[in-house]
PDB file of N, CA and C in Angstrom:
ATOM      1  N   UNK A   1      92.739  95.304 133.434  1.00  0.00           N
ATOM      2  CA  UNK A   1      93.621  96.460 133.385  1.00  0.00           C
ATOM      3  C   UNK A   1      92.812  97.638 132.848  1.00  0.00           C
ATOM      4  N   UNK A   2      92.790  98.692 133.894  1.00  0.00           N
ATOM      5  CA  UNK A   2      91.824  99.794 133.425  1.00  0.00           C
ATOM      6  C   UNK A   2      92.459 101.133 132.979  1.00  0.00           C
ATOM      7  N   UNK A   3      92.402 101.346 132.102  1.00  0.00           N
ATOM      8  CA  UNK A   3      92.898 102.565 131.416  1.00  0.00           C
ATOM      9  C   UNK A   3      92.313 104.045 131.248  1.00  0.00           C
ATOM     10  N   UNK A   4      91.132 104.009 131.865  1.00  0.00           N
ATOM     11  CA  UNK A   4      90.478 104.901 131.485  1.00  0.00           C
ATOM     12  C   UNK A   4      90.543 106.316 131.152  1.00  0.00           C
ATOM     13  N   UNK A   5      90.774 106.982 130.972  1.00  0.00           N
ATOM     14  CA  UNK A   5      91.069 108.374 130.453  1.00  0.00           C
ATOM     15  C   UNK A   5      90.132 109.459 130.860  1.00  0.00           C
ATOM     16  N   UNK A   6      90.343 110.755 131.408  1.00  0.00           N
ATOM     17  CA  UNK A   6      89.650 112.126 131.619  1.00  0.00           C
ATOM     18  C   UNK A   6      89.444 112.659 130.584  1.00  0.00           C
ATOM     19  N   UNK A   7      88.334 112.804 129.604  1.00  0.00           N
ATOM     20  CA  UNK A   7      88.125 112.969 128.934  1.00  0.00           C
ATOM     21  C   UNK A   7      88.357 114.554 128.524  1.00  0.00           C
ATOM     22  N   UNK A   8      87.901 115.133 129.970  1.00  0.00           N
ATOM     23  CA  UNK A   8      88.381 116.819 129.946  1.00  0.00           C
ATOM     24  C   UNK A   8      89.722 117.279 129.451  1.00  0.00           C
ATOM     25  N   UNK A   9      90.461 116.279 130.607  1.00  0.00           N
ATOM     26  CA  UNK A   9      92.103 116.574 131.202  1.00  0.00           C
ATOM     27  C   UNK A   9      92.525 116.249 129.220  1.00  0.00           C
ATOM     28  N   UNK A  10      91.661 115.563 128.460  1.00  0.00           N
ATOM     29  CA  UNK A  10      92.626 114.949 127.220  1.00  0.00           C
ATOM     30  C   UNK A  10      92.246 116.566 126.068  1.00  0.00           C
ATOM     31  N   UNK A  11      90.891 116.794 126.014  1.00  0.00           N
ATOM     32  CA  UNK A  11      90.494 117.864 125.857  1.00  0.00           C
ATOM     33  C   UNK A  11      91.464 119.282 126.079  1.00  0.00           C
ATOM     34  N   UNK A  12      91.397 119.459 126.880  1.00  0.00           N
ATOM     35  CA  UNK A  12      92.061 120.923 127.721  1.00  0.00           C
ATOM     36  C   UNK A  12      94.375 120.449 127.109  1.00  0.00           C
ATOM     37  N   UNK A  13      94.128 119.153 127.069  1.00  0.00           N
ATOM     38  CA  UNK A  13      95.387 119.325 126.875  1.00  0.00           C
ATOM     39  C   UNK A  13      95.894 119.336 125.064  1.00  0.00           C
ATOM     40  N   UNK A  14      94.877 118.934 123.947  1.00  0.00           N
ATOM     41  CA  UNK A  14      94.572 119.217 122.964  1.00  0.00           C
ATOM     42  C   UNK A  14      94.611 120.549 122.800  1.00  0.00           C
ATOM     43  N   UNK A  15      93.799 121.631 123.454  1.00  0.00           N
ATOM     44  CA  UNK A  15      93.318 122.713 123.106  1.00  0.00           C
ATOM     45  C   UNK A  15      94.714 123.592 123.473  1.00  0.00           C
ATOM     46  N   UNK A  16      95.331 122.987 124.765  1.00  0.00           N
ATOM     47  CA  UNK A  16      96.589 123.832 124.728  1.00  0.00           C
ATOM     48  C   UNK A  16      97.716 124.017 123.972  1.00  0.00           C
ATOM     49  N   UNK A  17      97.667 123.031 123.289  1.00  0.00           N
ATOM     50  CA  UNK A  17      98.687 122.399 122.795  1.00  0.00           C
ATOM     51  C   UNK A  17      98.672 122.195 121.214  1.00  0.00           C
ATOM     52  N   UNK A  18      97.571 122.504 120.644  1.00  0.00           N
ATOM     53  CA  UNK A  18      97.201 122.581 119.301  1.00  0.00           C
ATOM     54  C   UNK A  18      95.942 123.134 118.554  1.00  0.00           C
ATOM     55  N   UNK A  19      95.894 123.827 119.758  1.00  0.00           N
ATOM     56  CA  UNK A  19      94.490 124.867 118.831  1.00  0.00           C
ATOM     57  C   UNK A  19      94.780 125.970 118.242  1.00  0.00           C
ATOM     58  N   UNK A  20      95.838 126.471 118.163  1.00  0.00           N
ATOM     59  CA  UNK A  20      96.216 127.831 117.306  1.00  0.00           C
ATOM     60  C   UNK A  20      97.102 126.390 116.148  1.00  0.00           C
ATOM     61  N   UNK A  21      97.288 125.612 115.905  1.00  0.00           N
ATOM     62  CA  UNK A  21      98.000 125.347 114.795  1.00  0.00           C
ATOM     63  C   UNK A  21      97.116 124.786 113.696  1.00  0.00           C
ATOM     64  N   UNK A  22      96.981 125.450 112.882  1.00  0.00           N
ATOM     65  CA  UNK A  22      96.382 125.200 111.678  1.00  0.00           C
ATOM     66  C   UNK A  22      96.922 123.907 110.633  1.00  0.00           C
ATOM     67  N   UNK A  23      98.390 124.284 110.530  1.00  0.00           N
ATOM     68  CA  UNK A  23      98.614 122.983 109.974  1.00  0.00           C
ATOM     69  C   UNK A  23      98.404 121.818 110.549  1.00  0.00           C
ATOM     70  N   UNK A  24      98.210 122.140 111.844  1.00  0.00           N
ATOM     71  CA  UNK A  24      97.901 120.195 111.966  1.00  0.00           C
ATOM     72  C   UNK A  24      97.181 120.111 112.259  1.00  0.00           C
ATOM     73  N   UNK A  25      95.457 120.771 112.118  1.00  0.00           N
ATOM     74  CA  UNK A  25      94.375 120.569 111.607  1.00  0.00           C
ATOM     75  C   UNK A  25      94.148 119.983 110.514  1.00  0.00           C
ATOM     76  N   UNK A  26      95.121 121.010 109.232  1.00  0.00           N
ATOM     77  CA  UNK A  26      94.637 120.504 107.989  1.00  0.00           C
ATOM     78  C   UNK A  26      95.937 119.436 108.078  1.00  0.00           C
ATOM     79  N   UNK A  27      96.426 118.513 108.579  1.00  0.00           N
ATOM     80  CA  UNK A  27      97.352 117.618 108.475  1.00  0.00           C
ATOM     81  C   UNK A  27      96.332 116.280 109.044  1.00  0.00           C
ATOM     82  N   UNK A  28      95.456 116.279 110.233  1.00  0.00           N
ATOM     83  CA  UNK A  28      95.177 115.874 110.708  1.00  0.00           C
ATOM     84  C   UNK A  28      93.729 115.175 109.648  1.00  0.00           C
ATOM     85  N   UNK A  29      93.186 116.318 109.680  1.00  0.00           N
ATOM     86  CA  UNK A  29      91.874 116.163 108.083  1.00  0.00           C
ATOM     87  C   UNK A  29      92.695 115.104 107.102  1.00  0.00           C
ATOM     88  N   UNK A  30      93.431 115.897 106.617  1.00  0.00           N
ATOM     89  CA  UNK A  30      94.064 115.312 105.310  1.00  0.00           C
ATOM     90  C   UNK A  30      93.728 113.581 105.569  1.00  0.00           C
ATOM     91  N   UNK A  31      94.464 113.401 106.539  1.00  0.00           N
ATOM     92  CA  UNK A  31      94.956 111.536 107.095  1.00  0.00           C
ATOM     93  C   UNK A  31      93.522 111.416 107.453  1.00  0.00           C
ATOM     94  N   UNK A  32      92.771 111.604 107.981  1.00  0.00           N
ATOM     95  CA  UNK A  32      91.290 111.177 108.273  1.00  0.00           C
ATOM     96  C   UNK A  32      90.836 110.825 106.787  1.00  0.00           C
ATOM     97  N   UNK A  33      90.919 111.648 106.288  1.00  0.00           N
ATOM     98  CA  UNK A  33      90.108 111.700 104.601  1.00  0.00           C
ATOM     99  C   UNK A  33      90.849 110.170 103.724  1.00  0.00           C
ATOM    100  N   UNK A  34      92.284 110.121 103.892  1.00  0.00           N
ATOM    101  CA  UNK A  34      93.129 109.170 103.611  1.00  0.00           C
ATOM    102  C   UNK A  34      92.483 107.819 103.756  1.00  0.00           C
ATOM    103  N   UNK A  35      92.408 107.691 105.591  1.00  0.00           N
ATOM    104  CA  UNK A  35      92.182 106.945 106.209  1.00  0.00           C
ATOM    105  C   UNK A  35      90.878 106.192 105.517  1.00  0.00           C
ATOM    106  N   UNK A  36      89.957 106.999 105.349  1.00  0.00           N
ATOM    107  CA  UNK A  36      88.810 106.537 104.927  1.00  0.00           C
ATOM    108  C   UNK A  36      88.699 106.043 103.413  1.00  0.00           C
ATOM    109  N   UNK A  37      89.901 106.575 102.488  1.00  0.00           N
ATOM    110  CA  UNK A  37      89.919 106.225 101.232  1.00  0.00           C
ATOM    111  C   UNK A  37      90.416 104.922 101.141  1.00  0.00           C
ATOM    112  N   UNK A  38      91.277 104.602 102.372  1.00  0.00           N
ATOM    113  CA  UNK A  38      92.397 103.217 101.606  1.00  0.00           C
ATOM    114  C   UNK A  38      92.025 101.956 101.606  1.00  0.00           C
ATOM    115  N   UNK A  39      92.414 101.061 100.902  1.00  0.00           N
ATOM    116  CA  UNK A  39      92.091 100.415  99.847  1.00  0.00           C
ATOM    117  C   UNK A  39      92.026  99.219 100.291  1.00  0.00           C
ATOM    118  N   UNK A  40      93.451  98.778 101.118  1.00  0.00           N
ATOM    119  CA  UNK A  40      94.088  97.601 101.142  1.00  0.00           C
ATOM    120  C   UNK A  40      94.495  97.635 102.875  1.00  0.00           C
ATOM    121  N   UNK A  41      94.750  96.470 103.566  1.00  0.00           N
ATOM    122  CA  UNK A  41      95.325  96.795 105.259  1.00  0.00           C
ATOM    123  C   UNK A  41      96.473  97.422 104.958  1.00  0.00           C
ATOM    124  N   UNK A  42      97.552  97.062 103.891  1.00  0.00           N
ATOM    125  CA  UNK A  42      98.751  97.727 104.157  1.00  0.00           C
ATOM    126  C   UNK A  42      98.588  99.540 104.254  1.00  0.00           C
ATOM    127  N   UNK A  43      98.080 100.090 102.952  1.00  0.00           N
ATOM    128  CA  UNK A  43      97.744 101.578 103.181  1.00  0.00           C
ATOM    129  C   UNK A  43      97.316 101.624 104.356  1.00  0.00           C
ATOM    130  N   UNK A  44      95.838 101.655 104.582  1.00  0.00           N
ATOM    131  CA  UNK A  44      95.552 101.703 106.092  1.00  0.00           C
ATOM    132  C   UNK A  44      96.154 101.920 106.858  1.00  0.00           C
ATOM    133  N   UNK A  45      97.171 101.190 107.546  1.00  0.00           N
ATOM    134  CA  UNK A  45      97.740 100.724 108.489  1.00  0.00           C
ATOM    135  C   UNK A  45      98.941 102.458 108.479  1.00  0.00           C
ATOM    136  N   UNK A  46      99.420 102.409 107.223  1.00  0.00           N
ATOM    137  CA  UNK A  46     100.434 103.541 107.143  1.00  0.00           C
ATOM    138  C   UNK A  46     100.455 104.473 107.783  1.00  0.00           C
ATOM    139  N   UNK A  47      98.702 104.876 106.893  1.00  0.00           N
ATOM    140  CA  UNK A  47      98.250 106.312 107.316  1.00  0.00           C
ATOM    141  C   UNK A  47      97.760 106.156 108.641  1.00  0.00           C
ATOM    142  N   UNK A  48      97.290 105.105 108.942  1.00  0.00           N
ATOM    143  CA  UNK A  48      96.689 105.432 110.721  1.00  0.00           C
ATOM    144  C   UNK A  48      98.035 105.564 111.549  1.00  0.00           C
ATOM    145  N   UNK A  49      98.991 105.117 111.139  1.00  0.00           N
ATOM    146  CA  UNK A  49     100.209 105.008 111.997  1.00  0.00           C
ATOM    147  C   UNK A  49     100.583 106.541 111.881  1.00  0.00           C
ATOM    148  N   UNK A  50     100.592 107.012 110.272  1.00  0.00           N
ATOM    149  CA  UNK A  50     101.395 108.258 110.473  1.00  0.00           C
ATOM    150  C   UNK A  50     100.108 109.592 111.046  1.00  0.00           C
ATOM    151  N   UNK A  51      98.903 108.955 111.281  1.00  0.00           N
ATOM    152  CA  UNK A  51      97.820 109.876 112.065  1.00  0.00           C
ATOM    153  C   UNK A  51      97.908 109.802 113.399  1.00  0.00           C
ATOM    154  N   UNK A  52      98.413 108.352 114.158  1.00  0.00           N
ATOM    155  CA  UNK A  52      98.640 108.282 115.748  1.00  0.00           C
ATOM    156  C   UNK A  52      99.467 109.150 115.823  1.00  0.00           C
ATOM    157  N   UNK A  53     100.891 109.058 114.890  1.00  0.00           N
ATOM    158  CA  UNK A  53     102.185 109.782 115.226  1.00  0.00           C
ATOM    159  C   UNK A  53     102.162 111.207 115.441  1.00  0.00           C
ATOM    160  N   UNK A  54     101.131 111.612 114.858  1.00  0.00           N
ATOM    161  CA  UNK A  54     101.034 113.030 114.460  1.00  0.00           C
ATOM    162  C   UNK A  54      99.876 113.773 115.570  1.00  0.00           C
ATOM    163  N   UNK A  55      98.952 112.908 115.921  1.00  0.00           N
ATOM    164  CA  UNK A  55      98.745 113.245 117.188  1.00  0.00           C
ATOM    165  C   UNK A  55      99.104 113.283 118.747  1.00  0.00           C
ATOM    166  N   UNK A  56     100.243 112.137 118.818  1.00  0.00           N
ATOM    167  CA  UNK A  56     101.131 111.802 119.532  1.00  0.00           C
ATOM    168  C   UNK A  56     101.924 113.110 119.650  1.00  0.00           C
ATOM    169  N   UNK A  57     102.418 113.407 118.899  1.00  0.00           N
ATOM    170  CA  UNK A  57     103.218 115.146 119.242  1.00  0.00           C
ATOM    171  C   UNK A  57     102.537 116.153 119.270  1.00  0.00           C
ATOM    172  N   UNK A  58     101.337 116.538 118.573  1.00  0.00           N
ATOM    173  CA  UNK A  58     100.390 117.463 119.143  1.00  0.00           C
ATOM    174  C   UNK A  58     100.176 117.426 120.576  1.00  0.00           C
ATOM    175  N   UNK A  59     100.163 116.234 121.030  1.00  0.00           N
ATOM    176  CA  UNK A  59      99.860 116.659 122.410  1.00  0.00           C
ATOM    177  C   UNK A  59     100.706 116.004 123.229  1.00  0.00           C
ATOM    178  N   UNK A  60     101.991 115.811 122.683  1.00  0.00           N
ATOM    179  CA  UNK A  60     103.070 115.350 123.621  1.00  0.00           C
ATOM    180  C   UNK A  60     102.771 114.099 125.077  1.00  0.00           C
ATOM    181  N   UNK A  61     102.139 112.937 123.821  1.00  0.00           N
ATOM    182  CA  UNK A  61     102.060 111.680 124.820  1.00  0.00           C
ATOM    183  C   UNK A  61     102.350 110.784 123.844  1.00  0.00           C
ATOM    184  N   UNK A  62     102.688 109.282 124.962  1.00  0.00           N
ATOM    185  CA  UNK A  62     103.206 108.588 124.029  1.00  0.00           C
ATOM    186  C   UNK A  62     102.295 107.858 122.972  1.00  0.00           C
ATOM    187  N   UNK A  63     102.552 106.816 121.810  1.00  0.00           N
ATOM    188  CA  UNK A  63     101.684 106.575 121.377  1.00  0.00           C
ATOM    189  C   UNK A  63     101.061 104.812 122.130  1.00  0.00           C
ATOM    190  N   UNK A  64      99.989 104.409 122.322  1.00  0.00           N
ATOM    191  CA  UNK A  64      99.384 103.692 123.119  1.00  0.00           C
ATOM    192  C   UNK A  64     100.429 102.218 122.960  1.00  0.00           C
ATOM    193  N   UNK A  65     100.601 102.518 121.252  1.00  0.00           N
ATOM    194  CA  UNK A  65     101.742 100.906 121.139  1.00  0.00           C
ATOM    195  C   UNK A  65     102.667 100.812 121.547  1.00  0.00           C
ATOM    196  N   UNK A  66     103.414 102.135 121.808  1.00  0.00           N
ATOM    197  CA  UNK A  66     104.329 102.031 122.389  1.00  0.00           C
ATOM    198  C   UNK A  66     104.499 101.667 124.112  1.00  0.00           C
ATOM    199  N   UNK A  67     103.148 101.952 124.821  1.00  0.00           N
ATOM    200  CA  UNK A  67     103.422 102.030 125.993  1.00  0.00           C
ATOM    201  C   UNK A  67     102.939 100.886 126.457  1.00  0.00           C
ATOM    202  N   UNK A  68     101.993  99.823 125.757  1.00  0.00           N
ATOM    203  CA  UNK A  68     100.932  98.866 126.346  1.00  0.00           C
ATOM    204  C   UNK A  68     101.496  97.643 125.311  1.00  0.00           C
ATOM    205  N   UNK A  69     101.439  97.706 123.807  1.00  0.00           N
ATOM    206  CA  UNK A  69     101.813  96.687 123.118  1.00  0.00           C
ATOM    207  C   UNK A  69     103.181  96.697 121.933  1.00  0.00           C
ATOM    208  N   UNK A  70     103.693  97.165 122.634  1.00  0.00           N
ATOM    209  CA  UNK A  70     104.754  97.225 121.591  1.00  0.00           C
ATOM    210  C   UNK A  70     105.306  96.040 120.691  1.00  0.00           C
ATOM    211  N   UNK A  71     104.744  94.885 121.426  1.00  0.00           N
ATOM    212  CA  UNK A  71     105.404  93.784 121.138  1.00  0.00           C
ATOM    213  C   UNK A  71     104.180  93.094 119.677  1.00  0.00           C
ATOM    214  N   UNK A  72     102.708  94.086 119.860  1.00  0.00           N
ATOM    215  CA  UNK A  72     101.896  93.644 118.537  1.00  0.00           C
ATOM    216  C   UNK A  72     102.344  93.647 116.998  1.00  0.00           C
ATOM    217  N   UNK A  73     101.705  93.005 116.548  1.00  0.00           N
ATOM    218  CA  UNK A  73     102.151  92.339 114.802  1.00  0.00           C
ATOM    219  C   UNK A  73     101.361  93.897 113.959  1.00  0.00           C
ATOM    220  N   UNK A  74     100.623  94.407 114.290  1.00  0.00           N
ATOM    221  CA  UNK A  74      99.540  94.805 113.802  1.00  0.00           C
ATOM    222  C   UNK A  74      99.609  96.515 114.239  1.00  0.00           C
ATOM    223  N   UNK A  75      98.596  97.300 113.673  1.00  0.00           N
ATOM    224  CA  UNK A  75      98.755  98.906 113.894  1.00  0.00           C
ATOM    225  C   UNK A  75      97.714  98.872 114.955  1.00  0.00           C
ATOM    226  N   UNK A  76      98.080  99.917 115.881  1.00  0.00           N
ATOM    227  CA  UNK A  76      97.434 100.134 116.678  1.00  0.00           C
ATOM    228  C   UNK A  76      97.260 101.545 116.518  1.00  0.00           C
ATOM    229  N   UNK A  77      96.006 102.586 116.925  1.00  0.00           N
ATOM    230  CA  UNK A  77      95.504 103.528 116.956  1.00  0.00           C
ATOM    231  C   UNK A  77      94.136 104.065 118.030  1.00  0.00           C
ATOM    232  N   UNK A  78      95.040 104.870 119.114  1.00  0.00           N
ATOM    233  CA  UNK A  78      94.231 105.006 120.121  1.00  0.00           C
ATOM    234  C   UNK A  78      93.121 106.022 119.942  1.00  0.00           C
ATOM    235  N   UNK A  79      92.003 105.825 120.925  1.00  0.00           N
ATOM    236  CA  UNK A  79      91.300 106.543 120.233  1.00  0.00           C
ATOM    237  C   UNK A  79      90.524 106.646 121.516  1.00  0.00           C
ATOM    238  N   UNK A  80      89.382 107.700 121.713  1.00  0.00           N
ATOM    239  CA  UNK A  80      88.556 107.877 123.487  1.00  0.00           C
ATOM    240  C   UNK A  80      89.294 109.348 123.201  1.00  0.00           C
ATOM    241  N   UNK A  81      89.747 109.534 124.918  1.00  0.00           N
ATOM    242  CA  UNK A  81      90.212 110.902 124.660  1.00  0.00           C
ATOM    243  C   UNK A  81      91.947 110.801 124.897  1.00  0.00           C
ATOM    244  N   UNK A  82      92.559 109.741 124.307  1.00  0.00           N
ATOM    245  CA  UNK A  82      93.782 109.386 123.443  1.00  0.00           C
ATOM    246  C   UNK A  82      94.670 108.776 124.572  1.00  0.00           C
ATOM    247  N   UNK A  83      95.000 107.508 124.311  1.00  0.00           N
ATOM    248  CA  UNK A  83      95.952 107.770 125.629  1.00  0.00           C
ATOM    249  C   UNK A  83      95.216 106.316 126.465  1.00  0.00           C
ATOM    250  N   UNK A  84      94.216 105.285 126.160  1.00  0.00           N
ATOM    251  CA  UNK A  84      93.976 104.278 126.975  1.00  0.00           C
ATOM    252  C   UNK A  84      92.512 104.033 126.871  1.00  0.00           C
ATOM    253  N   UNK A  85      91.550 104.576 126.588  1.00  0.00           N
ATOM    254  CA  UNK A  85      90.432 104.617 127.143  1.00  0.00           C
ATOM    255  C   UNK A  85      89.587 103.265 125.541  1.00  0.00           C
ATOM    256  N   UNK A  86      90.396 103.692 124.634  1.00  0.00           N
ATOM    257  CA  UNK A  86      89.923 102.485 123.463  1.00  0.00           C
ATOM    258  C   UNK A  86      91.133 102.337 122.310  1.00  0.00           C
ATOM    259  N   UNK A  87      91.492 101.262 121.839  1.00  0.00           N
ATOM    260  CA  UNK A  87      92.295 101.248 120.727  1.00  0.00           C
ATOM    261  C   UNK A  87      91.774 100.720 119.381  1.00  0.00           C
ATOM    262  N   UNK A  88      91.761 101.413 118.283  1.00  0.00           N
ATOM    263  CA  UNK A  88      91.828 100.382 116.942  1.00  0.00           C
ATOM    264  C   UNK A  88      92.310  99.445 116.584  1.00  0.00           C
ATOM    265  N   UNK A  89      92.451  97.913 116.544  1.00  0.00           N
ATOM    266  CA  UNK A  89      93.370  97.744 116.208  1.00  0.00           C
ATOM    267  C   UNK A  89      93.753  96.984 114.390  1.00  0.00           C
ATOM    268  N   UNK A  90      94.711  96.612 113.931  1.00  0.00           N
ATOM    269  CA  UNK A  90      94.373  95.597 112.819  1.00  0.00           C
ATOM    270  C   UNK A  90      95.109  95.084 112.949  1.00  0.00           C
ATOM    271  N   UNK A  91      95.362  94.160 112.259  1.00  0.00           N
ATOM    272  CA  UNK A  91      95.669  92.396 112.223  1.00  0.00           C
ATOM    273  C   UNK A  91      95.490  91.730 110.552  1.00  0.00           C
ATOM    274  N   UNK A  92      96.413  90.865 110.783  1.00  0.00           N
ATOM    275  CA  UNK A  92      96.103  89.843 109.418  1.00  0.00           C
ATOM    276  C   UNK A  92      95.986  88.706 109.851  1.00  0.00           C
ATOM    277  N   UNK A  93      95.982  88.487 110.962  1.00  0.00           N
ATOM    278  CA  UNK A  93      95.990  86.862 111.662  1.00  0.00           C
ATOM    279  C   UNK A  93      94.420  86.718 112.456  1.00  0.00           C
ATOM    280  N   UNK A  94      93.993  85.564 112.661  1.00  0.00           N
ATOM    281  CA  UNK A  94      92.728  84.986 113.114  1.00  0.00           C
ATOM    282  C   UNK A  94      92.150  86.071 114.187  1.00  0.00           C
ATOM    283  N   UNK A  95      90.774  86.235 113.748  1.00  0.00           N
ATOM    284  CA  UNK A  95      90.433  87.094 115.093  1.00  0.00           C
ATOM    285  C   UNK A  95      90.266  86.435 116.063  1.00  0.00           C
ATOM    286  N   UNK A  96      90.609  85.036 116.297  1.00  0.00           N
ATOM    287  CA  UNK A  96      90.662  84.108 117.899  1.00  0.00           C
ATOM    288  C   UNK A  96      92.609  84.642 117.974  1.00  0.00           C
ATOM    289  N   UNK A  97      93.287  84.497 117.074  1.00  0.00           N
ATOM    290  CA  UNK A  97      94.766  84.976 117.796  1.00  0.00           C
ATOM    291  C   UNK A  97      94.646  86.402 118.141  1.00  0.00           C
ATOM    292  N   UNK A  98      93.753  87.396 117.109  1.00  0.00           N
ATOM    293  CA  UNK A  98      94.474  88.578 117.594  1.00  0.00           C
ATOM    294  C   UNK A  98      93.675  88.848 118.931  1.00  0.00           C
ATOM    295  N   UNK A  99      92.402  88.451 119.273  1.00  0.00           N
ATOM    296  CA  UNK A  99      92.118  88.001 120.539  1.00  0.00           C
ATOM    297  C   UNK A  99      92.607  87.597 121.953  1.00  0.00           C
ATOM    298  N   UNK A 100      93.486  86.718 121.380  1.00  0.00           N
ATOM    299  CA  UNK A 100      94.156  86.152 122.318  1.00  0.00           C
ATOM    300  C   UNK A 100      95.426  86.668 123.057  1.00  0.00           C
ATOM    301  N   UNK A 101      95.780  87.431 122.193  1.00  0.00           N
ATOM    302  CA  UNK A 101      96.954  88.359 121.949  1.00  0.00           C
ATOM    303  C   UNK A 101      96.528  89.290 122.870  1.00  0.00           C
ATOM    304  N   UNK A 102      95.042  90.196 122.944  1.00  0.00           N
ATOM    305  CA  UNK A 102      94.378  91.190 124.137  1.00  0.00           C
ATOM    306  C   UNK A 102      94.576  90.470 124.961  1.00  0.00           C
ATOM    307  N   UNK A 103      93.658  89.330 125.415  1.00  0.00           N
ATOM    308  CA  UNK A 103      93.274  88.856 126.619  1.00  0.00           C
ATOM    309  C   UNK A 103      94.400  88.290 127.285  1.00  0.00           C
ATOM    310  N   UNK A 104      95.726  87.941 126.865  1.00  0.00           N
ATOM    311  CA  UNK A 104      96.602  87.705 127.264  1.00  0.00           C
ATOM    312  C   UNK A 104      97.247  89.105 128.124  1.00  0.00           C
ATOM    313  N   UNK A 105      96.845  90.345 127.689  1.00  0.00           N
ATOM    314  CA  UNK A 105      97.335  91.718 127.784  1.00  0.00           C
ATOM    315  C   UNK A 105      96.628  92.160 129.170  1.00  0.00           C
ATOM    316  N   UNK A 106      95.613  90.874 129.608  1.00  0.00           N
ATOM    317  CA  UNK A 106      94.102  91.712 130.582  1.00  0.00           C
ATOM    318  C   UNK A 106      93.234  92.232 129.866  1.00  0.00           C
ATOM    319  N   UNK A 107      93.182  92.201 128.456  1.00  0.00           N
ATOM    320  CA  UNK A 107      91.823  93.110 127.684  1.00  0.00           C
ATOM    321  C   UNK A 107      90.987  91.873 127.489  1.00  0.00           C
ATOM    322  N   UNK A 108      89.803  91.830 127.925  1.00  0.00           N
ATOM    323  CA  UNK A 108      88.624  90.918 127.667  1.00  0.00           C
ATOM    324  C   UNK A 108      87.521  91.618 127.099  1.00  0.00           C
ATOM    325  N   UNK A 109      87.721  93.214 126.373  1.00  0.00           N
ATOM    326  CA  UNK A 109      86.784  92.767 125.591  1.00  0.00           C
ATOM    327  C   UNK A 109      87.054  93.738 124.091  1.00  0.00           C
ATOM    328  N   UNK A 110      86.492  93.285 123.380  1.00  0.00           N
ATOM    329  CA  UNK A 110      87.304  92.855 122.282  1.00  0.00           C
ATOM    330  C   UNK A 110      86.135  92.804 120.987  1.00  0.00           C
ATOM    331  N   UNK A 111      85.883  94.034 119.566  1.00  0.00           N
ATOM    332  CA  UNK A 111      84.802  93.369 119.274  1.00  0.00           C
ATOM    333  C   UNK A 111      85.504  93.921 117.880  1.00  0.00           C
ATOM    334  N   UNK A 112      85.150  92.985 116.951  1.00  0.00           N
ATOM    335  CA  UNK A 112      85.697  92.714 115.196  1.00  0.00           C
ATOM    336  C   UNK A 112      84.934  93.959 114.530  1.00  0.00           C
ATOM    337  N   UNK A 113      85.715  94.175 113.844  1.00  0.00           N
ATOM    338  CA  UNK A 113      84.909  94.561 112.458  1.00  0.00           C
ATOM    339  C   UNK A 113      83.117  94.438 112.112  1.00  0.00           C
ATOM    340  N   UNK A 114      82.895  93.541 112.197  1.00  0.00           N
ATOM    341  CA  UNK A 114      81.492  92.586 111.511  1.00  0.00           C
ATOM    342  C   UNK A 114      80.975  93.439 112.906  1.00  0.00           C
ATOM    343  N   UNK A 115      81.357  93.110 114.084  1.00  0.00           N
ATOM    344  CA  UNK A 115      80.174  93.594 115.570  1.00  0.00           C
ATOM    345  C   UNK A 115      80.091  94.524 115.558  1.00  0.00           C
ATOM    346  N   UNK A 116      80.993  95.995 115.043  1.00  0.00           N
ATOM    347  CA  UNK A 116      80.647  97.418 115.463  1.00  0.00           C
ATOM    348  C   UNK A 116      80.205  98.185 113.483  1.00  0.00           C
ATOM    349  N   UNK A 117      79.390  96.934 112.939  1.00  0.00           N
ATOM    350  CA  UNK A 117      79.198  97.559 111.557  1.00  0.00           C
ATOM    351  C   UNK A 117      77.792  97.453 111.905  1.00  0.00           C
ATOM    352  N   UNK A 118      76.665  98.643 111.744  1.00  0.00           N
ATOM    353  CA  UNK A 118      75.641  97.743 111.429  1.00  0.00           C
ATOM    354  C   UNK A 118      75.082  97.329 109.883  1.00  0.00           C
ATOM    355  N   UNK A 119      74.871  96.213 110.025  1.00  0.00           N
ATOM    356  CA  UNK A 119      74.523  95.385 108.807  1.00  0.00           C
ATOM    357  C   UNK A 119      72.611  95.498 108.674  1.00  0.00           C
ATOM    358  N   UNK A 120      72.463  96.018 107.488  1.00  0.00           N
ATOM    359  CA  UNK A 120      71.357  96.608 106.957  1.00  0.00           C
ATOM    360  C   UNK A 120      70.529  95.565 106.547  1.00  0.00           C
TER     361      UNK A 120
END
């Protein structure tokens, strides 16, 4: 299942749609900065949810969980040029279930935490 996204078309529709608004720049910062502070999956999970949401109406699309997995345990947070092209996801269950859980979806590929860190 291919999702791929116009990276322009996601661009150009950002810029229309939220480049004169300042607050949700600095709304948008704020939750990035968050994002990177928190602690525990539950925080995490909050703020990425209330950062999808908030980009989700900036540019008036839906958010990816809603349209592809609604039925996941876990936060999802799209990310590419918004809208299909890659998702975040988290989980508290086995990375062979939450795995299984994609590939059941058509997503085969699929890479943890540990694969997209590099380890020094």
């Amino acid at each position: 299942m291919q999702q791929k996204q116009n990276s322009r078309l996601g661009i150009a529709r950002y810029r229309a749609r939220a480049a004169d608004s300042l607050a949700w720049v600095a709304k948008s910062t704020e939750l990035t900065n968050l994002i990177l502070k928190a602690s525990d999956l539950v925080s995490f999970e909050t703020i990425l949810l209330e950062h999808e949401q908030l980009v989700a109406s900036a540019l008036d699309l839906e958010c990816a969980k809603d349209l592809y997995f609604a039925d996941y345990w876990g936060a999802i947070k799209s990310l590419g040029a918004w809208g299909g092209d890659f998702v975040l996801v988290t989980s508290d269950k086995s990375r062979s279930q939450t795995a299984q859980y994609f590939n059941d979806k058509g997503y085969s590929v699929f890479l943890d935490y540990n694969e997209l860190i590099l380890k020094a």
